[in-house]
N, C-alpha and C. Protein backbone atom coordinates (compact mmCIF):
# COMPACT_ATOMS: atom_id res chain seq x y z
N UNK A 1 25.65 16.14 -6.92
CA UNK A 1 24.91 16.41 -5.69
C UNK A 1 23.44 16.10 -5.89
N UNK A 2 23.62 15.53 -4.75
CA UNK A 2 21.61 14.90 -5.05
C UNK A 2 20.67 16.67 -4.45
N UNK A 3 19.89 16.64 -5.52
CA UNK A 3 18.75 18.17 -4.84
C UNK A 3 17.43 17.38 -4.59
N UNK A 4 16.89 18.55 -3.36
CA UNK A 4 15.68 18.13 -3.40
C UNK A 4 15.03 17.90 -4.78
N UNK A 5 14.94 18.65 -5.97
CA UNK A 5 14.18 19.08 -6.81
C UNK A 5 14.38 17.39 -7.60
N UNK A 6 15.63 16.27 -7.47
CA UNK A 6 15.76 15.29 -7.94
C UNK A 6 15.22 14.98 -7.06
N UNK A 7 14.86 14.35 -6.04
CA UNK A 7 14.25 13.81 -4.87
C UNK A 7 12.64 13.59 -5.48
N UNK A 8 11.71 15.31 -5.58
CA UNK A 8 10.81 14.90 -6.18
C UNK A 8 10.31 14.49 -7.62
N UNK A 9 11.18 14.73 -8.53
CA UNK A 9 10.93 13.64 -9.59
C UNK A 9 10.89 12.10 -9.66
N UNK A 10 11.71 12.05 -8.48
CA UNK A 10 11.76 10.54 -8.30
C UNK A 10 10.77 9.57 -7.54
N UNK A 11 9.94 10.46 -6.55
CA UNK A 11 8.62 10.53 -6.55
C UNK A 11 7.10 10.08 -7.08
N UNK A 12 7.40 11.43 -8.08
CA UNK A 12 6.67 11.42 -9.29
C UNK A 12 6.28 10.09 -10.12
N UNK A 13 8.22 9.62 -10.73
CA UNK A 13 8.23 8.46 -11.49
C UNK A 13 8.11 7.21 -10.37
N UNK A 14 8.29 7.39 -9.31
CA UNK A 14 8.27 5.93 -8.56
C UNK A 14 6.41 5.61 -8.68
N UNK A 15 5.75 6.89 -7.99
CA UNK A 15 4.26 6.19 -7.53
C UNK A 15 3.48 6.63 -8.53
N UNK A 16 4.11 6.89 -9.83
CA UNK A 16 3.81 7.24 -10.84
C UNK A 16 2.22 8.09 -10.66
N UNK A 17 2.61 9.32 -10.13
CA UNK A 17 1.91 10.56 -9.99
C UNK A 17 1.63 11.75 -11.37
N UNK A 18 2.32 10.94 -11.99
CA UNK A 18 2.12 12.05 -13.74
C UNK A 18 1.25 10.94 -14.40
N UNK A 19 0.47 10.22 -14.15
CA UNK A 19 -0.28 9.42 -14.92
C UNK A 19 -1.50 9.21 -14.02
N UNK A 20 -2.75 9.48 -15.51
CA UNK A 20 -3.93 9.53 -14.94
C UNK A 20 -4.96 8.16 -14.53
N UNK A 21 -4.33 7.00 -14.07
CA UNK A 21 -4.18 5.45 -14.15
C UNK A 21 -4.42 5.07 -15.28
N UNK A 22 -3.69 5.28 -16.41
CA UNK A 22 -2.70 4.48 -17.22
C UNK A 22 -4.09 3.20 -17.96
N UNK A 23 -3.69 1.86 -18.25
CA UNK A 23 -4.46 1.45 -19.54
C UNK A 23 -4.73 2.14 -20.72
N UNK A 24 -3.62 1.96 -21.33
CA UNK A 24 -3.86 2.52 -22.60
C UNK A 24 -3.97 1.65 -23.77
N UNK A 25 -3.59 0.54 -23.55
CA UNK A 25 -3.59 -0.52 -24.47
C UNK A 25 -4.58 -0.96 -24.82
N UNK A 26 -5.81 -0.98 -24.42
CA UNK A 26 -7.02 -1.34 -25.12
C UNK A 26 -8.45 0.06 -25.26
N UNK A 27 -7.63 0.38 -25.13
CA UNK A 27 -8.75 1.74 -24.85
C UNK A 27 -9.31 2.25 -26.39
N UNK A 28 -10.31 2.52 -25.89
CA UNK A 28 -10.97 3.25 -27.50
C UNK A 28 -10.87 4.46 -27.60
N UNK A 29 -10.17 4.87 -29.29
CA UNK A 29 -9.60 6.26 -28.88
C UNK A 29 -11.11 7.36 -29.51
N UNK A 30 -11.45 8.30 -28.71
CA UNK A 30 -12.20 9.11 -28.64
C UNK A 30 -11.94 10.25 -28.62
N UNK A 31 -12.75 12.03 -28.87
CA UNK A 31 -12.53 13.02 -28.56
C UNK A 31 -11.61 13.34 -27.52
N UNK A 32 -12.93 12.24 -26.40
CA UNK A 32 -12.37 12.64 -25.24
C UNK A 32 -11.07 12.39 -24.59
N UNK A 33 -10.93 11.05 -24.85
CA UNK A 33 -9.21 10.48 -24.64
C UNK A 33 -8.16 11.27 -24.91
N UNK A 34 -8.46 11.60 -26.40
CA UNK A 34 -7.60 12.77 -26.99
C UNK A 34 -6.79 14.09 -26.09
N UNK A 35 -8.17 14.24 -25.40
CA UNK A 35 -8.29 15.59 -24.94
C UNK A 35 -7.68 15.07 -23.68
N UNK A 36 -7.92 13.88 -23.15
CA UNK A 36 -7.09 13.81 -22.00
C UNK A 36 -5.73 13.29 -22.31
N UNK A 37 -4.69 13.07 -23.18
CA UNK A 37 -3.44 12.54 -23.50
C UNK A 37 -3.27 14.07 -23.34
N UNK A 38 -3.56 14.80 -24.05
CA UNK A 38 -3.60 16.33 -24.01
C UNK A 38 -2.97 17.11 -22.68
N UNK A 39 -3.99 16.71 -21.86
CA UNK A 39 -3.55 17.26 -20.46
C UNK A 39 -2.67 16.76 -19.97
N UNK A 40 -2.61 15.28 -20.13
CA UNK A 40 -1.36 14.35 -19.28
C UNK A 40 -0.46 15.05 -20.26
N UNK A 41 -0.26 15.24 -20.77
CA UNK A 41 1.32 16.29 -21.43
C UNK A 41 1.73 17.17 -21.42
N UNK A 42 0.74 18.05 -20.65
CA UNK A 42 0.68 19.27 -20.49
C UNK A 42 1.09 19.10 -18.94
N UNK A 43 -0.01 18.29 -18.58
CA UNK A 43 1.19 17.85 -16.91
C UNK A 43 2.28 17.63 -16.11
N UNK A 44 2.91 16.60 -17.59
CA UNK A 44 3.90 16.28 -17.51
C UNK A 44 5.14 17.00 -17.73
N UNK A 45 4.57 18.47 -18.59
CA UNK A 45 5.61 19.15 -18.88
C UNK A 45 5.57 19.89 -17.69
N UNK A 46 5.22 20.13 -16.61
CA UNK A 46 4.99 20.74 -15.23
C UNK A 46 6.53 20.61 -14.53
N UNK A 47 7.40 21.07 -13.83
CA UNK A 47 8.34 20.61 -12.89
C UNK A 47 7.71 20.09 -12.00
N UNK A 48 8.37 19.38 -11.26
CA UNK A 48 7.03 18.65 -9.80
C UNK A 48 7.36 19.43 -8.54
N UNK A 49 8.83 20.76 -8.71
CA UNK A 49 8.43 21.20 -7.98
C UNK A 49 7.64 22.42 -7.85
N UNK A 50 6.76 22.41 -8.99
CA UNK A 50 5.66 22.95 -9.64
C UNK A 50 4.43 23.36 -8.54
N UNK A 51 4.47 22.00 -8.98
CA UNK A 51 3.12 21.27 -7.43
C UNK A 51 2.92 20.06 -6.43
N UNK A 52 4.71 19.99 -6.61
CA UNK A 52 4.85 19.18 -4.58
C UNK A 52 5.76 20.22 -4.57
N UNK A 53 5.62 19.41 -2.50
CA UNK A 53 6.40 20.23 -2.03
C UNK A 53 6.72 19.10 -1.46
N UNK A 54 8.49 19.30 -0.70
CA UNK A 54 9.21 17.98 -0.11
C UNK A 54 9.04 18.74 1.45
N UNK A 55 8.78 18.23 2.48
CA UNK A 55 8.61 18.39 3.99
C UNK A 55 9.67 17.50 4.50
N UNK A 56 10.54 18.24 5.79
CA UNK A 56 11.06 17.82 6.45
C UNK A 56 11.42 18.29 7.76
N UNK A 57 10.91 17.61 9.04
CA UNK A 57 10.21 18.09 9.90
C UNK A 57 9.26 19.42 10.31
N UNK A 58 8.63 19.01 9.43
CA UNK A 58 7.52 20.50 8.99
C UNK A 58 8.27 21.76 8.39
N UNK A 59 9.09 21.63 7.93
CA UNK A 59 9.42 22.72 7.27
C UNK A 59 9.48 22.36 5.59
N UNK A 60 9.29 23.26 4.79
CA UNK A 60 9.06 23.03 3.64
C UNK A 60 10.34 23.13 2.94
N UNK A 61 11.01 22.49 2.03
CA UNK A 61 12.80 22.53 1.77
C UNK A 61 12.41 22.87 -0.11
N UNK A 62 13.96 23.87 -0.24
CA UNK A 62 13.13 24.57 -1.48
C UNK A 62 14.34 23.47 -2.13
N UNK A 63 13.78 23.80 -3.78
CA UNK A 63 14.03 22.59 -4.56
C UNK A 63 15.97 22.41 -5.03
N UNK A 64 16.21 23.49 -4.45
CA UNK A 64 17.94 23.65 -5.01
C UNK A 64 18.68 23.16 -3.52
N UNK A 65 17.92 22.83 -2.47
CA UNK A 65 18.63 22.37 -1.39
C UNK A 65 19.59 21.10 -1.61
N UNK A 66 20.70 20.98 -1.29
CA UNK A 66 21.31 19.45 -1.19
C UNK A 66 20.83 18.80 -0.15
N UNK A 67 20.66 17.11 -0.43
CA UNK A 67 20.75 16.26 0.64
C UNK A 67 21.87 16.25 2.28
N UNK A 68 22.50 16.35 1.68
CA UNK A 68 23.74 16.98 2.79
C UNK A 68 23.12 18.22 3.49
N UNK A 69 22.71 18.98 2.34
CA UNK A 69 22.25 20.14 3.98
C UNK A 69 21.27 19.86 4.25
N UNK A 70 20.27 19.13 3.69
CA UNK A 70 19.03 18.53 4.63
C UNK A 70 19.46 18.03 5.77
N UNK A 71 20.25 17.13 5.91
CA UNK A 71 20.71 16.19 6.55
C UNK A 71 21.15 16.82 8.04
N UNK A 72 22.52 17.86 7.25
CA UNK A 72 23.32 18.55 8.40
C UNK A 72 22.37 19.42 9.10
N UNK A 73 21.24 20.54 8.42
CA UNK A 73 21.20 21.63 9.33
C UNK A 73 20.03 21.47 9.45
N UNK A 74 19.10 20.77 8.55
CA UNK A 74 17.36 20.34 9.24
C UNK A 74 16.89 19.07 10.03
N UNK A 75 17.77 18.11 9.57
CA UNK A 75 17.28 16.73 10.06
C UNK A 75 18.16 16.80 11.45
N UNK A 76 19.69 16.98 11.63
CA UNK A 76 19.88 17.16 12.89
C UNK A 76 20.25 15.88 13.35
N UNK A 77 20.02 14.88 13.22
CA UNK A 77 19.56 13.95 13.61
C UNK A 77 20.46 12.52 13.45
N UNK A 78 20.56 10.93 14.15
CA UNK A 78 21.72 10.65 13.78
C UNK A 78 20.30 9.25 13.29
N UNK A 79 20.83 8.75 11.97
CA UNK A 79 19.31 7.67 11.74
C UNK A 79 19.38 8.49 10.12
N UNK A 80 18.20 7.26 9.75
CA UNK A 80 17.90 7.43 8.15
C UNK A 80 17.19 8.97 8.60
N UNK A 81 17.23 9.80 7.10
CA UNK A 81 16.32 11.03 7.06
C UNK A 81 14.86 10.88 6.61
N UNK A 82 13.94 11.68 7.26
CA UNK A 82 12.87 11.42 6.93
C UNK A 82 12.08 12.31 6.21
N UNK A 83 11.66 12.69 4.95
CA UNK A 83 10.95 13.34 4.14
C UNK A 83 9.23 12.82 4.07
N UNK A 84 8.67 14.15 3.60
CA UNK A 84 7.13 13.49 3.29
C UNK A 84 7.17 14.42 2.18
N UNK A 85 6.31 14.37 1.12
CA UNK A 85 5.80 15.34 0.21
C UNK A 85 4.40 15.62 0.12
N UNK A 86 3.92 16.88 -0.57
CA UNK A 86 2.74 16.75 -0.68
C UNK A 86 2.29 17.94 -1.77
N UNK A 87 1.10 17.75 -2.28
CA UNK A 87 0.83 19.00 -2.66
C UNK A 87 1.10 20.43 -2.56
N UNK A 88 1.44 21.13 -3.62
CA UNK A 88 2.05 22.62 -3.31
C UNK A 88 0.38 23.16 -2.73
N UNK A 89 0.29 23.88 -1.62
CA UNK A 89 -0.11 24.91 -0.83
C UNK A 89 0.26 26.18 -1.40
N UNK A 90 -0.86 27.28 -2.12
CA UNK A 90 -0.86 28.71 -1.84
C UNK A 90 -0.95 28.82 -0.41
N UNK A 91 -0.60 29.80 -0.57
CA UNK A 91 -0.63 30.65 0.83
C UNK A 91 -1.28 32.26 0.22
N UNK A 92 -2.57 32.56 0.93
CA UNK A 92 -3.29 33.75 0.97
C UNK A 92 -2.25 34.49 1.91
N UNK A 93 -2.65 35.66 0.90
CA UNK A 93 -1.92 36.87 1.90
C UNK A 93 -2.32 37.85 0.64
């Protein structure tokens, strides 16, 4: 079963969102570089549904949902399904 929570990894690796634009092949390695491979791994060890969130018609779909019930009980709809993602949102309260 496809889950949202595969949905946004695939995401992730498509528009390659876990990388801080990349060139690494000629780069001079420094403190600082260091320190940033550092974080990109620390990022990467993140789930993405960490910090996206998958939207579908404004409602926010949690990460154990199947495609099928997207489909059947949110999208509604007869046509390709349409998702957006975006940054996870706190919510104050």
């Amino acid at each position: 079963m496809l889950r949202a929570r595969k949905i946004l990894s695939y995401v992730v690796e498509k528009l390659e969102l876990d990388s801080f634009g990349g060139g690494e092949r000629d780069e001079i390695v420094t403190e600082k570089t260091l320190i940033e491979k550092d974080e990109k791994k620390l990022k990467n060890s993140i789930k993405p549904e960490m910090w996206l969130e998958l939207v579908c018609l404004d409602q926010i779909l949690p990460p154990t949902m199947t495609l099928a019930t997207i489909k059947s009980h949110i999208w509604k709809q007869n046509g390709d399904l349409v998702m957006t993602y975006r940054l996870f949102v706190l919510k104050d309260g």
